[in-house]
N, C-alpha and C. Protein backbone atom coordinates (compact mmCIF):
# COMPACT_ATOMS: atom_id res chain seq x y z
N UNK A 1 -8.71 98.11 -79.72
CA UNK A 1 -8.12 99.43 -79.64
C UNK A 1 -7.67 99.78 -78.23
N UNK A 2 -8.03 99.17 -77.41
CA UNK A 2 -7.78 99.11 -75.63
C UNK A 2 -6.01 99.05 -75.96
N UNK A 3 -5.58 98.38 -76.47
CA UNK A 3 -3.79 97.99 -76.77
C UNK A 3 -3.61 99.53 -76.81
N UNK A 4 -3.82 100.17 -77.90
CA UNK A 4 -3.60 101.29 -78.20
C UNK A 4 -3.39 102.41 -77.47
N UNK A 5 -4.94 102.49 -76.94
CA UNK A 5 -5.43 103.14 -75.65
C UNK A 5 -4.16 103.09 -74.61
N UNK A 6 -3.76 102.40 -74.21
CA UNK A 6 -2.72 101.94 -72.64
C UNK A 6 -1.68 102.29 -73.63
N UNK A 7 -0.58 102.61 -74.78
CA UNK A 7 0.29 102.75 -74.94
C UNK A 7 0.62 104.21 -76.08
N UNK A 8 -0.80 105.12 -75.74
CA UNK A 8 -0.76 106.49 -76.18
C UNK A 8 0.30 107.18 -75.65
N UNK A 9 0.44 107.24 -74.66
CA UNK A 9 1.54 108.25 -74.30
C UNK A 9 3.03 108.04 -74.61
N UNK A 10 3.26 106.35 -75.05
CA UNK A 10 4.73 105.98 -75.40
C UNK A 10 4.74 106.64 -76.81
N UNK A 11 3.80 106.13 -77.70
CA UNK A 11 3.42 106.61 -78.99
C UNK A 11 3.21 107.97 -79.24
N UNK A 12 2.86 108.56 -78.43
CA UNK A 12 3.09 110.41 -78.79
C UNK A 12 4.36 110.78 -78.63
N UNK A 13 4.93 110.31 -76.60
CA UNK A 13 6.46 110.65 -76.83
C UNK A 13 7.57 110.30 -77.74
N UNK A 14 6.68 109.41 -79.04
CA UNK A 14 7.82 109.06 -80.12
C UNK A 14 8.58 107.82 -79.58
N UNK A 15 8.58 107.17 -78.51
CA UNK A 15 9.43 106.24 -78.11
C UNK A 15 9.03 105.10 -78.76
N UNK A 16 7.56 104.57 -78.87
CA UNK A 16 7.68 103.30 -79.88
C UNK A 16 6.71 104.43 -80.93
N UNK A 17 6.19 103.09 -82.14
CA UNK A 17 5.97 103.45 -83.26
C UNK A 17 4.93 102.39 -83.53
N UNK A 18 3.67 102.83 -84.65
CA UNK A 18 2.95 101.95 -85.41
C UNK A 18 3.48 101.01 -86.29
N UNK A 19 3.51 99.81 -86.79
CA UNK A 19 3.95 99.56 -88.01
C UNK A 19 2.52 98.16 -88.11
N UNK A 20 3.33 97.82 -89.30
CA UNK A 20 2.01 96.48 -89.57
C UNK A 20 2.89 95.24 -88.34
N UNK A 21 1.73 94.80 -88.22
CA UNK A 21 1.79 93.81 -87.38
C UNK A 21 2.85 92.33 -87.94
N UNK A 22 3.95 91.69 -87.59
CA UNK A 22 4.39 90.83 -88.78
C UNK A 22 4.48 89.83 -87.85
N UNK A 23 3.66 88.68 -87.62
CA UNK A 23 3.65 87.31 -86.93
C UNK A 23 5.11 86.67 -88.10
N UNK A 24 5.27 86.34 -88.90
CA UNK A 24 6.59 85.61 -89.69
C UNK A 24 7.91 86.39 -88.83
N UNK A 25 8.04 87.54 -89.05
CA UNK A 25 9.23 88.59 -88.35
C UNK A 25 9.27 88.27 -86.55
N UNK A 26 7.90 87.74 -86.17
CA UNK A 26 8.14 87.72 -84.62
C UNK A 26 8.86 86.92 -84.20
N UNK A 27 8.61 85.47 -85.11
CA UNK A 27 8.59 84.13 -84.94
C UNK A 27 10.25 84.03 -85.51
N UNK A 28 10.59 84.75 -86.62
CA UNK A 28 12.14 84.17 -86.48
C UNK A 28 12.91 85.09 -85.44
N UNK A 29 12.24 86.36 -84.48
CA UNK A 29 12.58 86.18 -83.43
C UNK A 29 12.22 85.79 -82.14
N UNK A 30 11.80 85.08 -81.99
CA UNK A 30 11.77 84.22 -80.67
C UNK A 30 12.82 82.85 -81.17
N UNK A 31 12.92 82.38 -82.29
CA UNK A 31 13.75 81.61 -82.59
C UNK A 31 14.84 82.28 -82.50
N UNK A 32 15.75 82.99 -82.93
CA UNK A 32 16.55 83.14 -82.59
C UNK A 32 17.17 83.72 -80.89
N UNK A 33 15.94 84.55 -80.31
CA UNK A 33 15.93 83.98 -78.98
C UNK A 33 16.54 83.17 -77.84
N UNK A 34 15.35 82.17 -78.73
CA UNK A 34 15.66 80.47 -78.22
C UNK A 34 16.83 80.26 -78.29
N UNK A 35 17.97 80.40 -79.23
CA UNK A 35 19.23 80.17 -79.87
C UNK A 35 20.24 80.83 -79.14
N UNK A 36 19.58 82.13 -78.83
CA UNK A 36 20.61 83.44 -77.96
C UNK A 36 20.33 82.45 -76.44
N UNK A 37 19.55 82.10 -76.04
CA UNK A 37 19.65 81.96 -74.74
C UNK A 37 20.02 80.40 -74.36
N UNK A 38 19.88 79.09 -75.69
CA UNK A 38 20.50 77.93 -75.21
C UNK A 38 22.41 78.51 -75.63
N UNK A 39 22.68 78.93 -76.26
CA UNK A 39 24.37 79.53 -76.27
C UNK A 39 24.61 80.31 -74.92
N UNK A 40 23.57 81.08 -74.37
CA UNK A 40 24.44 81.42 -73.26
C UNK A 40 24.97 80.50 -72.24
N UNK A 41 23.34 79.49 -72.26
CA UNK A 41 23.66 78.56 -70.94
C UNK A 41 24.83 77.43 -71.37
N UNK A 42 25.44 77.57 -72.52
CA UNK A 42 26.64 76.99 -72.89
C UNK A 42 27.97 77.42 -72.67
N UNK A 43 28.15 78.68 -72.64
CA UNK A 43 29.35 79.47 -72.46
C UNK A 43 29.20 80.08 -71.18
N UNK A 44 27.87 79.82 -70.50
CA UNK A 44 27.99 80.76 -69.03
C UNK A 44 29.27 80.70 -67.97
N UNK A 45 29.65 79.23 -67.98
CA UNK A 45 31.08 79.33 -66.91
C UNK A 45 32.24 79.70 -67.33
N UNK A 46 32.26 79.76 -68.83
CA UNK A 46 33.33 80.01 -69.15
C UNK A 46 33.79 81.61 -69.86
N UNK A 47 32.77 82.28 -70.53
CA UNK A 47 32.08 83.30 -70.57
C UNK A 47 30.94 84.05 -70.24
N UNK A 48 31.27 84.81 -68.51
CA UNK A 48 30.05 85.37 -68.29
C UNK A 48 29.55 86.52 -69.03
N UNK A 49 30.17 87.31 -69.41
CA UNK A 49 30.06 88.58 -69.87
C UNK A 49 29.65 88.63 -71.45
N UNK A 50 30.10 87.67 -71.96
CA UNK A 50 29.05 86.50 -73.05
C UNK A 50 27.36 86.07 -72.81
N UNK A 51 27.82 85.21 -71.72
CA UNK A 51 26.49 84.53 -71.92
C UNK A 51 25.31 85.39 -70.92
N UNK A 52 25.93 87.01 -70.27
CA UNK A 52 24.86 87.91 -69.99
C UNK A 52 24.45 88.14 -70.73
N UNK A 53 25.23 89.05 -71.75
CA UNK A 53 24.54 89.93 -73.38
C UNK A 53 23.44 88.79 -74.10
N UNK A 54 24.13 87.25 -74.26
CA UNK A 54 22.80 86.71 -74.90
C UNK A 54 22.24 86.86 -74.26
N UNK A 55 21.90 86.32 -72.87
CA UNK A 55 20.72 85.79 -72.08
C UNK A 55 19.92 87.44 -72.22
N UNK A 56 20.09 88.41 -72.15
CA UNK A 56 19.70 89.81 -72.31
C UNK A 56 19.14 89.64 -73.65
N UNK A 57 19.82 89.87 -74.65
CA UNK A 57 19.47 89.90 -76.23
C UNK A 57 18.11 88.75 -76.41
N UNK A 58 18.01 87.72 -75.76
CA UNK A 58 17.24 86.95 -76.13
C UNK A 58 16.15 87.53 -75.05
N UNK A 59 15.70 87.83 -74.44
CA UNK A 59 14.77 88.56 -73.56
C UNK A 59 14.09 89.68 -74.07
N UNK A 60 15.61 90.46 -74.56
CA UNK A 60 14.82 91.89 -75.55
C UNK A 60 14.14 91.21 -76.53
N UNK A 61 14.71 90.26 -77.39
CA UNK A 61 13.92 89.69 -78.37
C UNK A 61 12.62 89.15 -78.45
N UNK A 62 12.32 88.73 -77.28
CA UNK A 62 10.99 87.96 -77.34
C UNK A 62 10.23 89.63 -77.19
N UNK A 63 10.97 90.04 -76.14
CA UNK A 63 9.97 91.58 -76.00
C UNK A 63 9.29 92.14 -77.06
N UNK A 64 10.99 92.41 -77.92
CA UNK A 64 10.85 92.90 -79.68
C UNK A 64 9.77 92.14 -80.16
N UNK A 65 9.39 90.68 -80.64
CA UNK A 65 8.24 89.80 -80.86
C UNK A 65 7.19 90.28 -80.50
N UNK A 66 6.99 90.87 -79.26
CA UNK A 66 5.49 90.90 -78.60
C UNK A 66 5.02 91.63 -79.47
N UNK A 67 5.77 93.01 -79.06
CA UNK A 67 5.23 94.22 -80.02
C UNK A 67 5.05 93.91 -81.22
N UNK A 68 5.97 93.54 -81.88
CA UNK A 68 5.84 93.25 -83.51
C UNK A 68 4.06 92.82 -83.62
N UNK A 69 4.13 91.73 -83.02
CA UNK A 69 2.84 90.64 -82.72
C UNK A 69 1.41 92.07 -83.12
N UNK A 70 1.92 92.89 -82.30
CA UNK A 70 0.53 93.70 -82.09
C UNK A 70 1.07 95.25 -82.63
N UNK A 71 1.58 95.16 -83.74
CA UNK A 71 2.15 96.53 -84.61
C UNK A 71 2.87 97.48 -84.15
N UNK A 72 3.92 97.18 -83.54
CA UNK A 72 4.19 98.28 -82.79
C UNK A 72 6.11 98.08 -82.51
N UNK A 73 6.75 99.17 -82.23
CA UNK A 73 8.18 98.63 -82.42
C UNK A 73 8.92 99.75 -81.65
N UNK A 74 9.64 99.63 -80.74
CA UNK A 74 10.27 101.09 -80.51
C UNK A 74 11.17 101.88 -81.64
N UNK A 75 11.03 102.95 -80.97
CA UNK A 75 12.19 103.47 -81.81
C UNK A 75 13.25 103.75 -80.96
N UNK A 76 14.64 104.28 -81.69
CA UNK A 76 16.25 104.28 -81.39
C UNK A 76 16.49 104.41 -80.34
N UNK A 77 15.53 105.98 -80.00
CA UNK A 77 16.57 106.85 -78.69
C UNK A 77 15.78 105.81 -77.52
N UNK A 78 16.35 105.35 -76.44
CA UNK A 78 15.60 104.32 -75.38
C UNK A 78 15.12 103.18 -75.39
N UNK A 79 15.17 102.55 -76.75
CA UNK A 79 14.49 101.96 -77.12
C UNK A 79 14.09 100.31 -76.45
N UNK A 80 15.42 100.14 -75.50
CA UNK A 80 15.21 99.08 -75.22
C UNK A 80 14.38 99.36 -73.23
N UNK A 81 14.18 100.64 -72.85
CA UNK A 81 13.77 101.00 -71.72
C UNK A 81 12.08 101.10 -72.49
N UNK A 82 11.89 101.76 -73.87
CA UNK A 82 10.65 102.05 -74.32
C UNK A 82 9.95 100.05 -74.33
N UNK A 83 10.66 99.36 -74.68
CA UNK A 83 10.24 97.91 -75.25
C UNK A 83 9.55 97.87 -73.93
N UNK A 84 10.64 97.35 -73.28
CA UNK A 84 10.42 97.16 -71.49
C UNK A 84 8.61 97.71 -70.90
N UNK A 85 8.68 99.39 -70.95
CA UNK A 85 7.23 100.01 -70.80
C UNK A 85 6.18 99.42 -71.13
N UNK A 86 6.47 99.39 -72.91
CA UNK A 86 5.03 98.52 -73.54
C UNK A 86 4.92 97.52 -73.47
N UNK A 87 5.90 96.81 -73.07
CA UNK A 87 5.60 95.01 -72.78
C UNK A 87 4.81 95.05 -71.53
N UNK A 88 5.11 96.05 -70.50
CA UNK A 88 4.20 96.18 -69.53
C UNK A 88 2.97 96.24 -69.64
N UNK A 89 2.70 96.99 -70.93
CA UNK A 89 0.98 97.45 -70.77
C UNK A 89 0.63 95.86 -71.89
N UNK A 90 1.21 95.64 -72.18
CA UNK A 90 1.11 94.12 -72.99
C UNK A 90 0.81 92.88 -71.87
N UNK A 91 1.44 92.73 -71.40
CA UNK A 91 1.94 91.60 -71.08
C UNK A 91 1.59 91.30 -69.35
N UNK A 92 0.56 90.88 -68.61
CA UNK A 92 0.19 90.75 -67.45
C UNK A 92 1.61 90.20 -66.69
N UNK A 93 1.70 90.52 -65.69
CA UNK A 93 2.85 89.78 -64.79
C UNK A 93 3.96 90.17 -65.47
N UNK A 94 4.34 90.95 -66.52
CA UNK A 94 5.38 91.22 -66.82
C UNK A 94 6.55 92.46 -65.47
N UNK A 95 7.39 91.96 -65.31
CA UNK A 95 8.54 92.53 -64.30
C UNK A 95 9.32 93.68 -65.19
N UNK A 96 8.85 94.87 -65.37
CA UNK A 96 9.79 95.91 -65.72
C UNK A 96 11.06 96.19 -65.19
N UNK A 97 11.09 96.12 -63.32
CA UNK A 97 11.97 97.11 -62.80
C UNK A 97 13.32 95.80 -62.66
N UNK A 98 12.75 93.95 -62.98
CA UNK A 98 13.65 93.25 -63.20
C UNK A 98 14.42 93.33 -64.42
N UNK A 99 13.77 93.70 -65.78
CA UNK A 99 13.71 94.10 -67.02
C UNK A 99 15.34 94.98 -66.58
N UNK A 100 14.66 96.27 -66.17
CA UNK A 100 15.31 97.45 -66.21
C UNK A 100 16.84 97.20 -65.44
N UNK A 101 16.82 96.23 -64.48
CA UNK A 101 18.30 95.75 -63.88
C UNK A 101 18.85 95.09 -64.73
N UNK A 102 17.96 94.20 -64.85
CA UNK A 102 19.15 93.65 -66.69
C UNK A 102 19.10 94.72 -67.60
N UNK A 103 18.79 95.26 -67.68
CA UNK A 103 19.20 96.47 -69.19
C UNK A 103 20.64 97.07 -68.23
N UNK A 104 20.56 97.64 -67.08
CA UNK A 104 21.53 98.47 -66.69
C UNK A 104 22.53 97.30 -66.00
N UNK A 105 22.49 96.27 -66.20
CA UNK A 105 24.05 95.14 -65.78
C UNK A 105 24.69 94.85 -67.32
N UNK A 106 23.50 94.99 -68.27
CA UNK A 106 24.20 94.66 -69.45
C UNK A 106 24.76 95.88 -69.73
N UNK A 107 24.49 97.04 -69.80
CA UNK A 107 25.03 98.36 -69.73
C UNK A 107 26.92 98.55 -69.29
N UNK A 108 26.54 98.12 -67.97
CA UNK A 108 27.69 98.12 -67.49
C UNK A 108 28.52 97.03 -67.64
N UNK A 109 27.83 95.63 -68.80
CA UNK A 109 28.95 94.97 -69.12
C UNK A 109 29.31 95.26 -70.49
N UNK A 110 28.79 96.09 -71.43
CA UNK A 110 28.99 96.28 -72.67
C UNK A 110 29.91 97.60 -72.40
N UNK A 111 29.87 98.86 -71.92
CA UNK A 111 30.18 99.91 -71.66
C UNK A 111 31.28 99.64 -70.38
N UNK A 112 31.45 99.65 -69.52
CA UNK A 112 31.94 99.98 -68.31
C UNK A 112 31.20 101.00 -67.56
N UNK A 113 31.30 100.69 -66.31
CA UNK A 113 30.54 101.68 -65.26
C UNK A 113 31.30 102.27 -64.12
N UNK A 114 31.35 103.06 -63.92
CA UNK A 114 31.99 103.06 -62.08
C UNK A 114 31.12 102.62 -61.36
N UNK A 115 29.90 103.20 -61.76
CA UNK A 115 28.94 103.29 -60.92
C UNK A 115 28.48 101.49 -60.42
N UNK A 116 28.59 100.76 -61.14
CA UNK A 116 28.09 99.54 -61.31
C UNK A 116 29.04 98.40 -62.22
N UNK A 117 29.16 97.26 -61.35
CA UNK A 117 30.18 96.13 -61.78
C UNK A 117 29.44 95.60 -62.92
N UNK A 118 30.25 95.15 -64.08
CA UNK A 118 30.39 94.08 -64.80
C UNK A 118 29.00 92.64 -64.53
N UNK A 119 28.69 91.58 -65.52
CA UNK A 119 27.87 90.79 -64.99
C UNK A 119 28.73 89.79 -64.48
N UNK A 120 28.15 89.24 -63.04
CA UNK A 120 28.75 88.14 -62.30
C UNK A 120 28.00 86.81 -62.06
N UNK A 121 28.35 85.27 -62.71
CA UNK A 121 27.49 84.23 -62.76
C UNK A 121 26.50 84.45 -62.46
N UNK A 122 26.45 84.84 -60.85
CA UNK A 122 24.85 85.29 -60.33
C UNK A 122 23.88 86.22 -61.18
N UNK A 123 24.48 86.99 -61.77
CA UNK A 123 23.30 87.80 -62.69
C UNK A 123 23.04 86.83 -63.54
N UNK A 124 24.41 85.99 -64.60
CA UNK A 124 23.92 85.06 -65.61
C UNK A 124 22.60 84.52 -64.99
N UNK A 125 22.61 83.87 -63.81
CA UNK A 125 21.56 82.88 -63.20
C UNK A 125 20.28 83.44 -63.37
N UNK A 126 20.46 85.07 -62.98
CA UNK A 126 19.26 85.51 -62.63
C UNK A 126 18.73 85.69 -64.31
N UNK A 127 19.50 86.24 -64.79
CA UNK A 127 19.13 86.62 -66.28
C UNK A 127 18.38 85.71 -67.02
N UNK A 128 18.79 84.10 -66.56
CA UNK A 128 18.20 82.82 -67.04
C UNK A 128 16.70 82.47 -66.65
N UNK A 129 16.77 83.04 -65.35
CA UNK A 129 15.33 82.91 -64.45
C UNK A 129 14.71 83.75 -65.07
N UNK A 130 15.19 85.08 -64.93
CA UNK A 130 13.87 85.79 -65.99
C UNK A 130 13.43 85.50 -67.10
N UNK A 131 14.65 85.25 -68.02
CA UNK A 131 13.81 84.19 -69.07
C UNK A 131 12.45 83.14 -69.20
N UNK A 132 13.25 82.30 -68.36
CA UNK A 132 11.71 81.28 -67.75
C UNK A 132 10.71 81.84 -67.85
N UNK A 133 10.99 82.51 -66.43
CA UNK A 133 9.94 83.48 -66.09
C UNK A 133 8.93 84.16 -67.38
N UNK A 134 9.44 84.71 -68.52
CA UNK A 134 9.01 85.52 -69.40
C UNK A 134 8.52 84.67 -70.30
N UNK A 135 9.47 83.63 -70.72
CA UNK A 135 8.51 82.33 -70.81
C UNK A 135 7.04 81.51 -71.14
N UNK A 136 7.08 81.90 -69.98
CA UNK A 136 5.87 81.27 -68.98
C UNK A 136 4.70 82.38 -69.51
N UNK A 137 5.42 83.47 -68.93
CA UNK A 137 3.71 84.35 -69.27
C UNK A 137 3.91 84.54 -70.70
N UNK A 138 4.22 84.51 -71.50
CA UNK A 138 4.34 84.47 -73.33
C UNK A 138 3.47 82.86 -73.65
N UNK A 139 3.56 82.06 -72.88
CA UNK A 139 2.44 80.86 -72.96
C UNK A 139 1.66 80.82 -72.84
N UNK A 140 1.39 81.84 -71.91
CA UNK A 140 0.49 82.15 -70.92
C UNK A 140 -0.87 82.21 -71.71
């Protein structure tokens, strides 16, 4: 109940949600994941703005997984800033505020920004590293 405990306040503000726990639902996403993020590193030179959104989508996904893993799911409004939070209280060594730069480069490559350019190889790169990275502590 400690899980619980550390993610009361996301769960009152309505940002994630209870549900049953579904290990089958996690697992065909991290597979597809896996799938989002070997296609990016396929199209990365030739589509960056492609192979950001996967390399992103497959990151949220494993995120999406965690929670699932341990009943829990965001909901709509934020939802991918709410994932981000509780993977924190989940997930030791997990990097939110790296999280949160890829949410807002993919932002500004799905949307347009003034405020902020488009993704450039170098984010692909970085986007790939965090992967690893996330990876690693999901093995962990």
């Amino acid at each position: 109940m400690a899980v619980r405990d550390d993610l009361a306040d996301l769960i009152k503000e309505r940002r994630i949600e209870t549900v049953a726990a579904d290990p089958a639902q996690a697992q065909v996403l991290r597979d597809q994941a896996r799938a989002h993020l070997a296609s990016s590193r396929m199209i990365g030179h030739t589509d960056v703005a492609g192979a950001f959104s996967l390399a992103y989508d497959a990151i949220r996904k494993q995120l999406t997984a965690l929670l699932l893993e341990h009943g829990l799911r965001a909901k709509s409004a934020g939802s991918h800033a709410a994932t981000a939070q509780a993977a924190q209280k989940l997930l030791k060594g997990f990097d939110p505020a790296g999280f949160e730069w890829l949410r807002l480069v993919r932002n500004a490559t799905e949307y347009g920004s003034e405020k902020r350019p488009g993704a450039t190889m170098e984010d692909v790169e970085a986007a790939w590293e965090f992967a690893a990275e996330l990876d690693d502590l999901l093995a962990a």
